[in-house]
C-alpha atoms as a PDB file:
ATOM      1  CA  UNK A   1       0.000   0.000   0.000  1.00  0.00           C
ATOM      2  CA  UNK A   2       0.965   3.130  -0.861  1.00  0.00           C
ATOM      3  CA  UNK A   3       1.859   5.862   1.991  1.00  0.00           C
ATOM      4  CA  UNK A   4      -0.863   8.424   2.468  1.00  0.00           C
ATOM      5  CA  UNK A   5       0.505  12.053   0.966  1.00  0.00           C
ATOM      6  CA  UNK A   6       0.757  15.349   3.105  1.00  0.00           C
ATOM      7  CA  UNK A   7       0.670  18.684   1.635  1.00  0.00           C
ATOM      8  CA  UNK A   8       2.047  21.130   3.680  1.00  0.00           C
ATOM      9  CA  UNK A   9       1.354  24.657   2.626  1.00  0.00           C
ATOM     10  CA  UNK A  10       3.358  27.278   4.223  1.00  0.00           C
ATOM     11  CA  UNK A  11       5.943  29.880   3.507  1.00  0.00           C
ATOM     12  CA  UNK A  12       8.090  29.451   6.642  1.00  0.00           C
ATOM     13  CA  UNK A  13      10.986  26.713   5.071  1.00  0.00           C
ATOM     14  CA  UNK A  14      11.637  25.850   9.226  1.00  0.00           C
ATOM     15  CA  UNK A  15       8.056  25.097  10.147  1.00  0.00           C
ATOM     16  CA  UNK A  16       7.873  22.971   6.255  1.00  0.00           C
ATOM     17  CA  UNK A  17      11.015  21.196   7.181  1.00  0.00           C
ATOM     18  CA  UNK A  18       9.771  20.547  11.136  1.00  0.00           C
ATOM     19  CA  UNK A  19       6.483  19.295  10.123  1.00  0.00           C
ATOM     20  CA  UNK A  20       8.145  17.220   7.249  1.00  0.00           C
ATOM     21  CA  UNK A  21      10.292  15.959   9.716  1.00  0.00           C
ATOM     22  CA  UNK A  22       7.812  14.604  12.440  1.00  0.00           C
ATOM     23  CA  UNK A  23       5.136  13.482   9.468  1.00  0.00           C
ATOM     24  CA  UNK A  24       7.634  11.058   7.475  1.00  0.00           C
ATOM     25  CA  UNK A  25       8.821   9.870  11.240  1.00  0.00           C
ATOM     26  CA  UNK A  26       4.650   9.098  11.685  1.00  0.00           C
ATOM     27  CA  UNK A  27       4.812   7.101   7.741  1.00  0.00           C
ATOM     28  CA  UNK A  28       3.598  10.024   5.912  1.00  0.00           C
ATOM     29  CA  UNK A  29       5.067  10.481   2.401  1.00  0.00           C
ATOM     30  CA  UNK A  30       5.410  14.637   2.090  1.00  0.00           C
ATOM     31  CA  UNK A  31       5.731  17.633  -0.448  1.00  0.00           C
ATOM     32  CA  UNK A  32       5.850  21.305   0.420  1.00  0.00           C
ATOM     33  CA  UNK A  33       4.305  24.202  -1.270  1.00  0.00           C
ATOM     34  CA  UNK A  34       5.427  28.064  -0.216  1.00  0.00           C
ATOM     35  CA  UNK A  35       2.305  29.617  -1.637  1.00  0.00           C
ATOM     36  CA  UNK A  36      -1.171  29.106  -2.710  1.00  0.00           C
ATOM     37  CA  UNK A  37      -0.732  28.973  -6.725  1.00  0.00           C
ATOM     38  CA  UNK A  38       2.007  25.877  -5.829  1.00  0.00           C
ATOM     39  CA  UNK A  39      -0.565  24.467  -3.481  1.00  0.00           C
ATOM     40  CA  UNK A  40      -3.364  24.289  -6.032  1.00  0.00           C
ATOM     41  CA  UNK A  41      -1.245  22.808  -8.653  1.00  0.00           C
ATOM     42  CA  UNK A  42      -0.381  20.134  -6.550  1.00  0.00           C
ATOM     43  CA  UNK A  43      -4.049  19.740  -5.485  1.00  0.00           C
ATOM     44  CA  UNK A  44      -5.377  19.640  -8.475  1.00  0.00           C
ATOM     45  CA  UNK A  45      -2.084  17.332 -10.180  1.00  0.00           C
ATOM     46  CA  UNK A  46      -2.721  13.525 -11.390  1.00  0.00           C
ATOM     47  CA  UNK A  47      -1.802  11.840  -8.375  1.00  0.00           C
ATOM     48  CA  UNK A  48      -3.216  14.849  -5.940  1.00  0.00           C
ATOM     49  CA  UNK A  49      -2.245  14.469  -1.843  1.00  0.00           C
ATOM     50  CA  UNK A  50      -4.862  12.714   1.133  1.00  0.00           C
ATOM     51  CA  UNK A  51      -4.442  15.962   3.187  1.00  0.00           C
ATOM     52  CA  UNK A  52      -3.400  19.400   3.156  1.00  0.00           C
ATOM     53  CA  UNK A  53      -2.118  21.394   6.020  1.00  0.00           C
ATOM     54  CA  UNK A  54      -2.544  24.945   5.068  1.00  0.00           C
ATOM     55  CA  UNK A  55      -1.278  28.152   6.978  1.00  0.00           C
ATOM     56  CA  UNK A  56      -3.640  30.982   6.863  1.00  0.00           C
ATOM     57  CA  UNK A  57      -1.434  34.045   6.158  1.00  0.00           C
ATOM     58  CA  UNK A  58       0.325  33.053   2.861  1.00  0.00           C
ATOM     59  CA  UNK A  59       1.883  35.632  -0.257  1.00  0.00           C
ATOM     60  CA  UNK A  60      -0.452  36.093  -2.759  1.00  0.00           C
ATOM     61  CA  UNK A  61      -3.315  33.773  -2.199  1.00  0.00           C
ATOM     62  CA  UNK A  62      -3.975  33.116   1.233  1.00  0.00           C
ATOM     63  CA  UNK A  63      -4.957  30.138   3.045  1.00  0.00           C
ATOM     64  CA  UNK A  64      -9.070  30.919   3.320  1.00  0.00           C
ATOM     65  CA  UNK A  65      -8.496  31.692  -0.703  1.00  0.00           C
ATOM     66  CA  UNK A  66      -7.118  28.575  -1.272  1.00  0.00           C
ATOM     67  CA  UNK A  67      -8.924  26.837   0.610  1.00  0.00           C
ATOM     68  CA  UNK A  68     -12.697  28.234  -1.003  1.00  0.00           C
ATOM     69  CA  UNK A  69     -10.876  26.952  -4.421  1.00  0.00           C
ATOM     70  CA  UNK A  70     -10.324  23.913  -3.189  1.00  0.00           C
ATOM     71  CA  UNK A  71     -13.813  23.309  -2.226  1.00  0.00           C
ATOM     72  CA  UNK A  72     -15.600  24.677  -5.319  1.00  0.00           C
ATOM     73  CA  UNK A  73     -13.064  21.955  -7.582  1.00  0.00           C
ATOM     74  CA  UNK A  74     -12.924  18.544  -8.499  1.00  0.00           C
ATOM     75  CA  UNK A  75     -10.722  17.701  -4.981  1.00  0.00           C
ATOM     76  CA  UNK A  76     -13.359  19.629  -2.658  1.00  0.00           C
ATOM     77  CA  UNK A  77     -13.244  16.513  -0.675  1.00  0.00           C
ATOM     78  CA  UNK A  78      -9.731  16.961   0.184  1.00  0.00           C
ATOM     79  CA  UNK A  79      -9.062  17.154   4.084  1.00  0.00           C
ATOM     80  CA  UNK A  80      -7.484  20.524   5.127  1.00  0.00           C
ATOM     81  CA  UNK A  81      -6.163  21.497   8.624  1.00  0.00           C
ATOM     82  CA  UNK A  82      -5.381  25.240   8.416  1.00  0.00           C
ATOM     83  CA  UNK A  83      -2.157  26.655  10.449  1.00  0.00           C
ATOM     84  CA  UNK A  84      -2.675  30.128  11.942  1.00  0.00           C
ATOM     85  CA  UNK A  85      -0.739  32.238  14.161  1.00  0.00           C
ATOM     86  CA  UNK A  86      -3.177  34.280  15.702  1.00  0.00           C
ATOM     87  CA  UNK A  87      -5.581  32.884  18.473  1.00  0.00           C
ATOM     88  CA  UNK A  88      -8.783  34.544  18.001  1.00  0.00           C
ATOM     89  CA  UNK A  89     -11.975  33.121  17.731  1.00  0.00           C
ATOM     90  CA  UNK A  90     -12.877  34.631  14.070  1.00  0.00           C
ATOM     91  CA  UNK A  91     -10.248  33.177  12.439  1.00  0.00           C
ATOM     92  CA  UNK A  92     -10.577  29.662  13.329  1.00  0.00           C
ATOM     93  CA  UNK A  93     -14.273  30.423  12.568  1.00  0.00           C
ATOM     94  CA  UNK A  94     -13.547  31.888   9.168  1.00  0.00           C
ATOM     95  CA  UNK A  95     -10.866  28.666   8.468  1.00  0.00           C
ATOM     96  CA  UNK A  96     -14.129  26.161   9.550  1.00  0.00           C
ATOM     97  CA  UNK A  97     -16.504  28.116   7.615  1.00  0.00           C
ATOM     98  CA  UNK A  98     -14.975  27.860   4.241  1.00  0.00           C
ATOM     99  CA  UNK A  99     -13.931  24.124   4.785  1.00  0.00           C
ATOM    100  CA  UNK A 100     -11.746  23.802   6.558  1.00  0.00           C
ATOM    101  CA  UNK A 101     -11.842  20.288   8.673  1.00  0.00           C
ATOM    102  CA  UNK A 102      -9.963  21.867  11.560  1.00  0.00           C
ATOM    103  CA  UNK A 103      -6.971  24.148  12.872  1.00  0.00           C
ATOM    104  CA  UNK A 104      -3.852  24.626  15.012  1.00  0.00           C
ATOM    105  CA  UNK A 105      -2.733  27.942  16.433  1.00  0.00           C
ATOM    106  CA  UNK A 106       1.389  28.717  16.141  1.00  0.00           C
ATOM    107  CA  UNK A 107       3.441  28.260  17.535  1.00  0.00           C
ATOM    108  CA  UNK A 108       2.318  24.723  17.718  1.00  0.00           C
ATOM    109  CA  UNK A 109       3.549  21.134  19.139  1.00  0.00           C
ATOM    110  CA  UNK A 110       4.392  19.254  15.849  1.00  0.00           C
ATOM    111  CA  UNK A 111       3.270  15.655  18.081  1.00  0.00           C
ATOM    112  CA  UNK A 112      -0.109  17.235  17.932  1.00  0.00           C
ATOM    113  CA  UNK A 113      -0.343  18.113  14.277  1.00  0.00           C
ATOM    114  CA  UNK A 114       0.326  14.413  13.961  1.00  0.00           C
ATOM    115  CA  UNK A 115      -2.178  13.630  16.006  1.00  0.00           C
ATOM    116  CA  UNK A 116      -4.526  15.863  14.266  1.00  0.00           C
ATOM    117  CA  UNK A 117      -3.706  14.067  10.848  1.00  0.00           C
ATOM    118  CA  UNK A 118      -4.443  10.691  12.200  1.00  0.00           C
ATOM    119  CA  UNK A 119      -7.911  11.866  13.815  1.00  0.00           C
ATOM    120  CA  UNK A 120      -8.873  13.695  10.187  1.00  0.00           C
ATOM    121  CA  UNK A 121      -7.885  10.563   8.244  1.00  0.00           C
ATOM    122  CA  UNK A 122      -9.214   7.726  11.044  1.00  0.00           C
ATOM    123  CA  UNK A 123     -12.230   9.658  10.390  1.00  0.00           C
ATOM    124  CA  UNK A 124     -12.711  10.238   6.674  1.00  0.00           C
ATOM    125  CA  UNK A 125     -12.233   6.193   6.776  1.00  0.00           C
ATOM    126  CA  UNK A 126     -14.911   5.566   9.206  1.00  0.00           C
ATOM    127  CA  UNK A 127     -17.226   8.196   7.567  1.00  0.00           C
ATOM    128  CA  UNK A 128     -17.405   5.279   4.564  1.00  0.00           C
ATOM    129  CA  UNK A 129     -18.854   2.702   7.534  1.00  0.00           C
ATOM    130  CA  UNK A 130     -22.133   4.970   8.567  1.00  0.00           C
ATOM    131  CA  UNK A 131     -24.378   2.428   7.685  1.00  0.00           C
ATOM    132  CA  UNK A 132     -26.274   2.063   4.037  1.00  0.00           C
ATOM    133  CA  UNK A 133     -29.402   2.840   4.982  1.00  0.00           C
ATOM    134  CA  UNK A 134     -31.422   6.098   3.611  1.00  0.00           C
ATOM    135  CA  UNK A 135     -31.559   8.487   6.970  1.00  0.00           C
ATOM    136  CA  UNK A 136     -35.448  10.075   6.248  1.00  0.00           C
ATOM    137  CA  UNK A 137     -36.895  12.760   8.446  1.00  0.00           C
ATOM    138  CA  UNK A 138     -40.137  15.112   7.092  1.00  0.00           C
ATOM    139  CA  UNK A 139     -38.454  16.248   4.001  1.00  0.00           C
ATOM    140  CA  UNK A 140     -34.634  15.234   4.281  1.00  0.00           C
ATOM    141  CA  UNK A 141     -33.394  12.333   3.180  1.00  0.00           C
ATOM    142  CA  UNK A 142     -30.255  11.529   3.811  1.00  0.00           C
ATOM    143  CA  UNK A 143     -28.050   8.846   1.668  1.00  0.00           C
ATOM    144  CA  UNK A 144     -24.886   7.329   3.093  1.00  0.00           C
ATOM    145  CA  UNK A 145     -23.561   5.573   0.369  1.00  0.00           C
ATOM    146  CA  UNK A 146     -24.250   7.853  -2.208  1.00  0.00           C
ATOM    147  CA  UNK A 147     -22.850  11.041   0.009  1.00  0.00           C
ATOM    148  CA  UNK A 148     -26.432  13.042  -1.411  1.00  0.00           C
ATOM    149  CA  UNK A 149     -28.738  14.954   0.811  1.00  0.00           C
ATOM    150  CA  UNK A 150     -31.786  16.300  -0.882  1.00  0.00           C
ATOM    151  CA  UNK A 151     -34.342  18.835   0.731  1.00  0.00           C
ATOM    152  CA  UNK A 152     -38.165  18.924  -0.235  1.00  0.00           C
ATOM    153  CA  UNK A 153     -36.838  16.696  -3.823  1.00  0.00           C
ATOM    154  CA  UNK A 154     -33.630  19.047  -4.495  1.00  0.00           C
ATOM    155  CA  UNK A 155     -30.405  17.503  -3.941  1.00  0.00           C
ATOM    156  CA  UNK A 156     -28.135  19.852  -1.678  1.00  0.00           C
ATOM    157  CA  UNK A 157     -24.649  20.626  -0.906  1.00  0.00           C
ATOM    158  CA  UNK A 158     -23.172  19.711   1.856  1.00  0.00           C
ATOM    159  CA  UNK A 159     -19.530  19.545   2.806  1.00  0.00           C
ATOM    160  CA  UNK A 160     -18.004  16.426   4.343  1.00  0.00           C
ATOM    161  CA  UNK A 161     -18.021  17.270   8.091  1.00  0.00           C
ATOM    162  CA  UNK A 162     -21.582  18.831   7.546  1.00  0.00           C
ATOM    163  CA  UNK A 163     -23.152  15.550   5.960  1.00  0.00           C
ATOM    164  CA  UNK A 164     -21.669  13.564   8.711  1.00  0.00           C
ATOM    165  CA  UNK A 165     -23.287  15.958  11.454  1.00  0.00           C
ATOM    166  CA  UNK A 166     -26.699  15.777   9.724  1.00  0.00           C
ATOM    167  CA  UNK A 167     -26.113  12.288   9.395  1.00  0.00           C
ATOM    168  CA  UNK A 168     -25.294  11.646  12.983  1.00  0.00           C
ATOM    169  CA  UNK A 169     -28.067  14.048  14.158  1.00  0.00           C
ATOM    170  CA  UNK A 170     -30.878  12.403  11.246  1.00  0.00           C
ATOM    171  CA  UNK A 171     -29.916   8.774  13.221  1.00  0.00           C
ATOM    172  CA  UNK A 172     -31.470   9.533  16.644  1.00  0.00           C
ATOM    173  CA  UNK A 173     -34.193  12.281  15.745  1.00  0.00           C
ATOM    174  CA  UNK A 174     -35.111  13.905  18.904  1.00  0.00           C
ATOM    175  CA  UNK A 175     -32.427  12.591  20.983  1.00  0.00           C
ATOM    176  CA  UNK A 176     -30.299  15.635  22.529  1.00  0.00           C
ATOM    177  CA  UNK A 177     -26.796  15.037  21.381  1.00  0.00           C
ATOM    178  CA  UNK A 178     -23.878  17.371  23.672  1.00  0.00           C
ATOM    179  CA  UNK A 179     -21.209  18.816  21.762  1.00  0.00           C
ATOM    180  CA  UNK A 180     -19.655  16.177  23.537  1.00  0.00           C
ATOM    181  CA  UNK A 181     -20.706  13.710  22.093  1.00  0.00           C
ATOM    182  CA  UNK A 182     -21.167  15.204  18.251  1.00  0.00           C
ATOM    183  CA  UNK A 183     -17.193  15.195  18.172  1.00  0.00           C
ATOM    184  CA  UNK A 184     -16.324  12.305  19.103  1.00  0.00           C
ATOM    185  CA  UNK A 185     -19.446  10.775  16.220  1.00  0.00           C
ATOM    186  CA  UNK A 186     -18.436  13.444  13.769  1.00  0.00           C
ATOM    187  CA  UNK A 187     -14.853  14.485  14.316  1.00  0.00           C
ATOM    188  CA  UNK A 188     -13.330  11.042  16.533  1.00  0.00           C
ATOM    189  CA  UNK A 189     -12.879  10.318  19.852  1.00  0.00           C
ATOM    190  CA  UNK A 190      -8.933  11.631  19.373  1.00  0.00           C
ATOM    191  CA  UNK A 191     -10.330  15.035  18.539  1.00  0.00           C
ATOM    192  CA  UNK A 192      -8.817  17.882  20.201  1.00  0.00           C
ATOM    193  CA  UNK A 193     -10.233  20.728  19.238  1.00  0.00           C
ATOM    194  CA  UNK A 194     -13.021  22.744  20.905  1.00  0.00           C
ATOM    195  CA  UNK A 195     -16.458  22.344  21.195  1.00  0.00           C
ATOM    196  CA  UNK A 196     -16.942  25.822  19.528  1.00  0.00           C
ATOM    197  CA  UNK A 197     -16.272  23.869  16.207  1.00  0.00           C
ATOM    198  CA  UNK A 198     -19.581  21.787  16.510  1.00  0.00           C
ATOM    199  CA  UNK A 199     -21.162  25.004  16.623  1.00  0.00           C
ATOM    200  CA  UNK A 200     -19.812  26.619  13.423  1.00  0.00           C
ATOM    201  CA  UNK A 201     -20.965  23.320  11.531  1.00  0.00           C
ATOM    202  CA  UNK A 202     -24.161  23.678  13.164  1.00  0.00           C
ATOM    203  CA  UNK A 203     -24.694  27.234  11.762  1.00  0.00           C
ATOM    204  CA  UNK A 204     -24.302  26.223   8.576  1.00  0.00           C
ATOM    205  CA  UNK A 205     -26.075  22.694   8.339  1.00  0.00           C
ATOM    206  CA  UNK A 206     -28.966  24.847   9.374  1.00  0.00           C
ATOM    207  CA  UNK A 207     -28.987  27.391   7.061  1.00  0.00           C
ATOM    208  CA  UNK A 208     -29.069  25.023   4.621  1.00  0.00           C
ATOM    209  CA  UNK A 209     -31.976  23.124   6.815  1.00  0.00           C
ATOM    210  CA  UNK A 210     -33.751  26.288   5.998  1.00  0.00           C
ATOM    211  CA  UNK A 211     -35.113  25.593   2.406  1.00  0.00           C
ATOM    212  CA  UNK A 212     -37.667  22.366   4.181  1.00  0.00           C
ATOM    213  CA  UNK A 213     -39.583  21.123   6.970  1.00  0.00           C
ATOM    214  CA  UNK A 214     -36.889  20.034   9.649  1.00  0.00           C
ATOM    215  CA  UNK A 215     -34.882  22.117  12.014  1.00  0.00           C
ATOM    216  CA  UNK A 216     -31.738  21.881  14.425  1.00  0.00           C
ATOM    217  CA  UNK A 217     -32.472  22.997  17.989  1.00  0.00           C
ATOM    218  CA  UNK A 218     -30.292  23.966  20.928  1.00  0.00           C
ATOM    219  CA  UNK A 219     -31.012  22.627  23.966  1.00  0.00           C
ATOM    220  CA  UNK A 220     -29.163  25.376  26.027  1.00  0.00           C
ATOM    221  CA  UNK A 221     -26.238  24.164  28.441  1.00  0.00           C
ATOM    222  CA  UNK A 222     -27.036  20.348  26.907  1.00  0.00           C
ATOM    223  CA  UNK A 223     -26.204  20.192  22.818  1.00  0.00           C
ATOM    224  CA  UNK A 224     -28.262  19.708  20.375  1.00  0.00           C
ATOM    225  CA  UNK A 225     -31.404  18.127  18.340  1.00  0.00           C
ATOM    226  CA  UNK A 226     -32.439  17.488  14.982  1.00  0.00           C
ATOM    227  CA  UNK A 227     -36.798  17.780  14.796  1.00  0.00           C
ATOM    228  CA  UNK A 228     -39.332  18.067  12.260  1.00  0.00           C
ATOM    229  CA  UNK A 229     -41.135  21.569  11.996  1.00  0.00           C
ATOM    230  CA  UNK A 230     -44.173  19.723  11.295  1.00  0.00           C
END
């Protein structure tokens, strides 16, 4: 079997070289890219990589840029974890909003940007085990196998992590799920992110909601829980 392939995206050649380092020490096979035009041409190459790790502040295009690219083209399935050096709330919300499956604040501990690899690609294998059975609720219907959602008869985009919160919400209707537990279903138990994440995805799983006859509700200081309007 062939080793899974790392992008890493970022214009600092001693945090390219460090992460290099530590990922072909983990098994990974790696190539580097100092800008957003390099990282796109790999992305979108014959043999494109399993994962990118992106930094947010990049020359030229930046990381959200390339990142919204990537998910409008024929690799928007590609896992991304974006790098960014500032700790504020917006930005990782920003990152998570245009795709992005998760994030690490510099200056970082390379162990745990290993660890965040393994959880995003443990979990893009499980997400293929959810079950082939058609998840139906009022007007959503939900098909695993065929990664389609389709509100009121129109089929509807949804990004990876957002089909596999619907679809983890759509298998106990009316059950409160904590944030809790929606990472460990949606994002693995070796998660370590926040819980504000499940709440970004939330946001936009509902707006999409929107359009038919079911609805996401909070159940303040418990999680959440998917309903029918009706």
């Amino acid at each position: 079997m062939n080793p899974t392939t790392i992008l890493i995206v970022d214009d600092e050649r001693n945090i390219r070289s460090l992460l290099r380092m530590y990922l072909e020490q983990a098994g990974y096979e790696v190539v580097e890219a100092e800008d957003g035009e390099t990282a796109l041409r790999y992305v979108s190459a014959g043999s494109p990589p399993q994962l990118m790790i992106l930094d947010l502040m990049l020359p030229g295009l930046d990381g959200l840029e390339v990142c919204r690219r990537v998910r409008t083209g024929q690799h928007q399935g590609l896992p991304i974890l974006m790098l960014t050096a500032r700790d504020e709330d917006v930005d990782k919300i920003v990152g998570l909003e245009v795709g992005a499956d998760d994030y690490v604040t510099k200056p970082f501990n390379p162990r745990e940007v290993v660890a965040r690899v393994r959880a995003i690609l443990r979990r893009l294998t499980s997400s293929h085990t959810l079950g082939s059975h058609v998840l139906r609720l009022a007007d959503v219907v939900l098909d695993p196998e065929k990664r389609l959602v389709t509100i009121a008869g129109e089929t509807v985009g949804f990004r990876r992590r957002e089909f596999d919160l619907l679809a983890a919400l759509l298998r106990q209707p009316e059950v409160v799920l904590s944030r809790d537990q929606l990472l460990d279903q949606v994002w693995g138990y070796e998660y370590l992110g926040q819980t504000r994440t499940v709440d970004v995805h939330v946001a936009s799983v509902r707006r999409k909601l929107e359009r038919g006859h079911v609805r996401i509700e909070t159940v303040t200081g418990v999680g959440y829980k998917i309903t029918s309007k009706a």
